[in-house]
Protein backbone atom coordinates (compact mmCIF):
# COMPACT_ATOMS: atom_id res chain seq x y z
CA UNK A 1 182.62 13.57 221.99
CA UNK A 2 181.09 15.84 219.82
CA UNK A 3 182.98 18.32 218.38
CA UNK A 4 181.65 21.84 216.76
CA UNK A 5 183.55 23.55 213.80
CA UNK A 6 183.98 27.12 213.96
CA UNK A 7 183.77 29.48 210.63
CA UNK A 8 187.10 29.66 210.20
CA UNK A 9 187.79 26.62 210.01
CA UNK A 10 184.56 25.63 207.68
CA UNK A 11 185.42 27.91 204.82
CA UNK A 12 182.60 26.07 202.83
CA UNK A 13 179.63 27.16 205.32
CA UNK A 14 181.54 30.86 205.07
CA UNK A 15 181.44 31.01 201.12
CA UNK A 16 177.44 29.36 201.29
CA UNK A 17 176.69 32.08 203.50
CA UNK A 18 177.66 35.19 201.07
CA UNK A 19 176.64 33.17 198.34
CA UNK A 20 173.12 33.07 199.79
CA UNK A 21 173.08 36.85 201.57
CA UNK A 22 174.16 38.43 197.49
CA UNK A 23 171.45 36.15 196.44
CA UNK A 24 169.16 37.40 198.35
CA UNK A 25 169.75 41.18 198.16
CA UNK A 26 169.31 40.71 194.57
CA UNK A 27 165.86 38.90 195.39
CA UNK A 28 165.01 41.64 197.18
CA UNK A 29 165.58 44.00 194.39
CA UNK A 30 163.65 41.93 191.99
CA UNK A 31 160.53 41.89 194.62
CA UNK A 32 160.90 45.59 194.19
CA UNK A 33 160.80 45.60 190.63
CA UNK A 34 157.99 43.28 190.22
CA UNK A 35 155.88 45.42 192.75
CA UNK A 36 157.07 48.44 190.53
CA UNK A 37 155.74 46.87 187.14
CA UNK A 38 152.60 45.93 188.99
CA UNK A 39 151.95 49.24 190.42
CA UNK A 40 152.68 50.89 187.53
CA UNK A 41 150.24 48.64 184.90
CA UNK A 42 147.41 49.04 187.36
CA UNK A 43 148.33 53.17 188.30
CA UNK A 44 149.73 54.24 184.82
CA UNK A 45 147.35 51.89 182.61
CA UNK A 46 143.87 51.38 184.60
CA UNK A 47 142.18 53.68 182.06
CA UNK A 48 142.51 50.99 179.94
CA UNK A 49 141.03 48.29 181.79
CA UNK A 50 137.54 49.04 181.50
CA UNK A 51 137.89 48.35 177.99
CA UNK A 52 138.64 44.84 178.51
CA UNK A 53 136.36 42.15 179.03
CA UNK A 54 138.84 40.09 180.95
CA UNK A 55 139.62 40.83 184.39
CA UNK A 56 142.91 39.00 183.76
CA UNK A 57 145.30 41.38 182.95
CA UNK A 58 144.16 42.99 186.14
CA UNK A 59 144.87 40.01 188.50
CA UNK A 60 147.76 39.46 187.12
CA UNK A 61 149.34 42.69 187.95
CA UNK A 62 147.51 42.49 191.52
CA UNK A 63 149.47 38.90 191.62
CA UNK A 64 152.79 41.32 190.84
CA UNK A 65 152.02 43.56 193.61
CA UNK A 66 151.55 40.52 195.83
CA UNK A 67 154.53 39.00 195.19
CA UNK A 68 156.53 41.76 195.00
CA UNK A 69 155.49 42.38 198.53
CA UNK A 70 155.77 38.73 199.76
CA UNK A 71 159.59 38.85 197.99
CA UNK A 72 160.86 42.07 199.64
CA UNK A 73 159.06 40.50 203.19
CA UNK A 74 160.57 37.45 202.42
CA UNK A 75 164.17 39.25 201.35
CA UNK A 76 164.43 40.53 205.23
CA UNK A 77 163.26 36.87 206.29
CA UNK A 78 166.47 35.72 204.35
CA UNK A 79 169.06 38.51 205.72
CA UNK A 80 167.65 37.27 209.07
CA UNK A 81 168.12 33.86 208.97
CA UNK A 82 171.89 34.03 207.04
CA UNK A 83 173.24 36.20 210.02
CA UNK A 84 171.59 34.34 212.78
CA UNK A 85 172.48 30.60 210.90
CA UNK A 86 169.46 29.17 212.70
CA UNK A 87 167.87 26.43 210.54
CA UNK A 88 164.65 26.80 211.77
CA UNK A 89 164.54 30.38 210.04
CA UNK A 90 166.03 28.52 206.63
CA UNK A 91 163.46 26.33 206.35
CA UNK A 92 160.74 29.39 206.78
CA UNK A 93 162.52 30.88 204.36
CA UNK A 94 163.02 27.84 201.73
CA UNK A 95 158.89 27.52 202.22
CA UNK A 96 158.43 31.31 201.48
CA UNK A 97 160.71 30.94 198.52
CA UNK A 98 158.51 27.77 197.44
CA UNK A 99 155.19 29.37 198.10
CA UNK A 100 156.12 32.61 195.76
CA UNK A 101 157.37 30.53 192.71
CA UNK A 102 154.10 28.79 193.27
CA UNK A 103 152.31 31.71 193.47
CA UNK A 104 154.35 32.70 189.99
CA UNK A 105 153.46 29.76 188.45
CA UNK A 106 149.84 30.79 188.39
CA UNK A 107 150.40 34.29 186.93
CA UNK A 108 152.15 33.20 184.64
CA UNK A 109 149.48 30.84 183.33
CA UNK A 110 147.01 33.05 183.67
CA UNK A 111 149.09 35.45 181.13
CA UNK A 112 149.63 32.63 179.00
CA UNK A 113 145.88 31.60 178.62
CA UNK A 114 144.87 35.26 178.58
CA UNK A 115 147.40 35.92 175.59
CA UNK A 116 146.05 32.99 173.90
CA UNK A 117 142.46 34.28 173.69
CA UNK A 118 143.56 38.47 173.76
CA UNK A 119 142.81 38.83 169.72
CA UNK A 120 139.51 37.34 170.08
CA UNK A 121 138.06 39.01 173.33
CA UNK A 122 139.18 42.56 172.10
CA UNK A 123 137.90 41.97 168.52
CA UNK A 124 134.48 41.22 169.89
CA UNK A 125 134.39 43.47 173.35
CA UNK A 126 136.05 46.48 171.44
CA UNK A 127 133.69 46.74 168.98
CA UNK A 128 130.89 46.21 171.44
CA UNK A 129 132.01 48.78 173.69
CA UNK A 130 131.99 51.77 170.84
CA UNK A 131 129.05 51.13 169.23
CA UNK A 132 126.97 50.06 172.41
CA UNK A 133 128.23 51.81 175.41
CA UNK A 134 130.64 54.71 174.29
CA UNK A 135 128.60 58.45 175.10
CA UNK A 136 126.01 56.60 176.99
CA UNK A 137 124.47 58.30 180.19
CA UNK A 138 125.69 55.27 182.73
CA UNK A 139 128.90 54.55 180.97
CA UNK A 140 131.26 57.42 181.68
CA UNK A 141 134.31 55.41 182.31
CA UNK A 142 134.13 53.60 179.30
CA UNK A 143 133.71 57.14 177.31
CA UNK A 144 136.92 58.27 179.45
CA UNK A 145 138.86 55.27 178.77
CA UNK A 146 138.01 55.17 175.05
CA UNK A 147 138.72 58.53 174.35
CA UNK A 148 141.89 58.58 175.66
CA UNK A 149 143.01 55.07 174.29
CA UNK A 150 142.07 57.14 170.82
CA UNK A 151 144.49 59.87 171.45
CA UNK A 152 147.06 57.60 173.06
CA UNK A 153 147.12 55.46 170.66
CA UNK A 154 146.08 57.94 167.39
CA UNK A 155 143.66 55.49 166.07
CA UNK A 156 140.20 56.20 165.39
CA UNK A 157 137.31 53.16 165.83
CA UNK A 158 137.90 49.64 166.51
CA UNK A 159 138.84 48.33 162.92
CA UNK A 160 138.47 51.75 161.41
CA UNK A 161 137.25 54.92 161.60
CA UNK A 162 134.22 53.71 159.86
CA UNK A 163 133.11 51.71 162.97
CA UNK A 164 131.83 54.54 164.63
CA UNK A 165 129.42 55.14 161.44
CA UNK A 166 127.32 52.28 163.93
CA UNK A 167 127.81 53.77 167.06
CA UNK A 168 124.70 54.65 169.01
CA UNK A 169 126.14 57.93 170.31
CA UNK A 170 127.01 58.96 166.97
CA UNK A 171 123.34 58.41 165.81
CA UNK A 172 121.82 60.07 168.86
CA UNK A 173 120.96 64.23 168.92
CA UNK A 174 124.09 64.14 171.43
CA UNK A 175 126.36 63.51 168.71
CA UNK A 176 125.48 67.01 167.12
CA UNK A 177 126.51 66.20 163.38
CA UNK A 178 129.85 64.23 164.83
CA UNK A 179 130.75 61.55 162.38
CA UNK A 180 133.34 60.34 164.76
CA UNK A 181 134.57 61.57 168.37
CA UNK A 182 136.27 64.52 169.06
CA UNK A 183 139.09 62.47 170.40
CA UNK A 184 139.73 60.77 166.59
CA UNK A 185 140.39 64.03 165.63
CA UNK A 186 144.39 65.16 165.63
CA UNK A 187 143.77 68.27 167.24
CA UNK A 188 140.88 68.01 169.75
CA UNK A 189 138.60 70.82 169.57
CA UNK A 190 134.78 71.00 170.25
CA UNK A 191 132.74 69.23 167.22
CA UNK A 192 136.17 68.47 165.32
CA UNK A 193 134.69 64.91 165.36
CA UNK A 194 132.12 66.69 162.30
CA UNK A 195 134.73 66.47 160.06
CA UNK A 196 135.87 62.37 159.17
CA UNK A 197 138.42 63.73 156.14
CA UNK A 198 142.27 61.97 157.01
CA UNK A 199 143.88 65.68 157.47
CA UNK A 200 141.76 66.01 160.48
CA UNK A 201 141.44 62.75 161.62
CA UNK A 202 143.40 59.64 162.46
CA UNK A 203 143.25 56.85 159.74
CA UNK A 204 145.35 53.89 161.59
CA UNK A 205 145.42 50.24 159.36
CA UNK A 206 143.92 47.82 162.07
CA UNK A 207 142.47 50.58 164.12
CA UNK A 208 142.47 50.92 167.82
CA UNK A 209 142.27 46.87 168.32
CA UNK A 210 146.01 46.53 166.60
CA UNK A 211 147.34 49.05 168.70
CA UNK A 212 145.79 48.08 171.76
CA UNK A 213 146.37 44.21 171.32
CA UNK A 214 150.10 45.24 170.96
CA UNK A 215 149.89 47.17 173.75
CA UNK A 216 148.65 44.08 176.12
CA UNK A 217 150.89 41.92 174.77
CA UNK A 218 153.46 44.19 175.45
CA UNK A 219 152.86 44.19 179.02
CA UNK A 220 151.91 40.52 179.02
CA UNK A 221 155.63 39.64 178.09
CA UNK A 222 157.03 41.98 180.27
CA UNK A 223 155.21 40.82 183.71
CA UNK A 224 156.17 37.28 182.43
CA UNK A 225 159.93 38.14 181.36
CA UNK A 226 159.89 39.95 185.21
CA UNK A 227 158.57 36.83 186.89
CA UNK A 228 160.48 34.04 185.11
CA UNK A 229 163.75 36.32 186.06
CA UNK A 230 162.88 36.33 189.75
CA UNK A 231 161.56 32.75 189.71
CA UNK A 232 164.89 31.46 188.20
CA UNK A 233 166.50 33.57 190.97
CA UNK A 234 164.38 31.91 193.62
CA UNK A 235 165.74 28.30 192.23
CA UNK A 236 169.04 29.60 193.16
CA UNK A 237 168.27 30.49 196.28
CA UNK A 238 166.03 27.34 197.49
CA UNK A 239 169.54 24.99 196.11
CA UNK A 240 171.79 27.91 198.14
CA UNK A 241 169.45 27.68 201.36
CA UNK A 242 169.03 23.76 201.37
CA UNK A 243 173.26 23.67 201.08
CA UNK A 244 173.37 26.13 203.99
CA UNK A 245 170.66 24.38 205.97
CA UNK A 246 172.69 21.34 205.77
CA UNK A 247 175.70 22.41 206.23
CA UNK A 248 174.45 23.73 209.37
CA UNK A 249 173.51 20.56 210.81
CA UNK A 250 176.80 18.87 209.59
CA UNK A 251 178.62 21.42 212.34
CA UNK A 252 178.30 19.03 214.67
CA UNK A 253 179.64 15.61 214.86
C-alpha cells in the first residue's frame, strides 16, 4: 500500500525547498539587475551608438533587457511552483531556466566576437564618421553624438586633433574659420573651435578612439561579468529544481 511522507517527516524535501525559494529570490534580483544594466547602456549611452558601425553592442543590451525580463517572469514562475510542490510547474521552470542560459550563451558570444574586432571597426568607422559625415545637412545625430562624445570624453578628433584638419565640415563656408569643433574646445563658446592652441583645446594621446574603445570595453565586461553571475546562479538552480522535482516523486512509495 502506498504510503505518502509528510514534510515533517522528509526534512530533506523541507531543506531543498528553502534552498531553491533563496535561490530564486536572488535570481530574481539578478533579472533585475541585468534589465537595469541594459536599460541603462541603451537610455544613458544611446548617444553613442550612432557612432558605431556595429549594431552589436546594441543587441546585446536589448538581449539584457530580454532576459532580465524573462528572469524576473521566470523568478515568480519559481516562487509558484516551490509553494505549490507541483512538478509539472518545476519542469516549466527548469526549461525557463535552460532557455535563458541559452539565451546568455549567445550574448555573451556576441560580446566576445564584437570585442575581438572593437579596435578595428572604431579605427576605421570613427575616422569615417568625422571627416565624412560630422556637420553634414542629413547627419544631425551623428553631429549630436560626436560632439558630445568630445566633451564627455575631453578628446578632440579621432587619433588627434589634427584629424579634423580633413574633415569636410571644417573645409566647408559652415565651418566659419573653425579649425576644429566648438565641442574640442574646453570651454564651449561660439567659434572657440577657431582657435586649435592646447590652452583652449583638448590634446588627448590616442584621441577620441582610446577613450571610446575603453569605454565599450568597459561595458562589454560588465554585461558579460552580469550575465556569467546570473548564469552560474541559474546552474544552481536547474541542480536545486531537478533534486526537488525528484524528491517530489520519491513521496510516494
Amino acid at each position: 500500500m502506498a504510503h505518502c511522507k509528510t514534510e515533517q517527516d522528509d526534512w530533506l524535501l523541507a531543506h531543498l525547498k528553502y534552498l531553491l525559494f533563496i535561490f530564486n529570490f536572488f535570481f530574481w534580483v539578478g533579472g533585475a539587475a541585468v534589465m537595469a544594466v541594459g536599460i541603462w547602456t541603451l537610455v544613458e549611452k544611446s548617444s553613442y551608438l550612432s557612432i558605431l558601425a556595429s549594431s552589436t553592442f546594441a543587441a546585446s543590451a536589448y538581449i539584457l533587457i530580454f532576459v532580465g525580463g524573462l528572469v524576473m517572469t521566470t523568478g515568480f514562475l519559481g516562487f509558484g511552483a516551490i509553494i505549490r510542490e507541483q512538478k509539472s510547474c518545476l519542469s516549466t521552470y527548469f526549461c525557463l531556466l535552460l532557455v535563458i542560459f541559452l539565451v546568455e550563451l549567445v550574448a555573451g558570444v556576441l560580446a566576445h566576437v564584437y570585442y575581438q574586432r572593437l579596435s578595428d571597426e572604431l579605427k576605421w568607422h570613427l575616422n569615417s564618421t568625422l571627416t565624412e559625415h560630422y556637420g553634414q545637412p542629413r547627419a544631425a545625430e551623428i553631429t549630436a553624438s560626436v560632439d558630445r562624445l568630445q566633451q564627455d570624453f575631453k578628446c578632440c578628433g579621432s587619433n588627434s586633433s589634427a584629424d579634423w584638419q580633413h574633415s569636410a565640415y571644417i573645409l566647408s563656408q559652415e565651418a566659419l574659420g573653425r579649425q576644429v569643433p566648438d565641442s574640442c574646445c574646453k570651454t564651449v563658446v561660439a567659434r572657440c573651435g577657431q582657435r586649435a592652441h592646447p590652452s583652449n583645446i583638448y590634446k588627448v594621446e590616442g584621441g577620441c578612439m582610446a577613450k571610446l574603445e575603453q569605454f565599450v570595453a568597459d561595458h562589454l565586461l560588465l554585461m558579460g561579468a552580469v550575465g556569467i553571475g546570473v548564469a552560474c546562479l541559474q546552474i544552481c538552480g536547474m541542480v536545486l529544481t531537478c533534486c526537488l522535482h525528484r524528491r517530489l516523486q520519491q513521496q510516494f512509495y
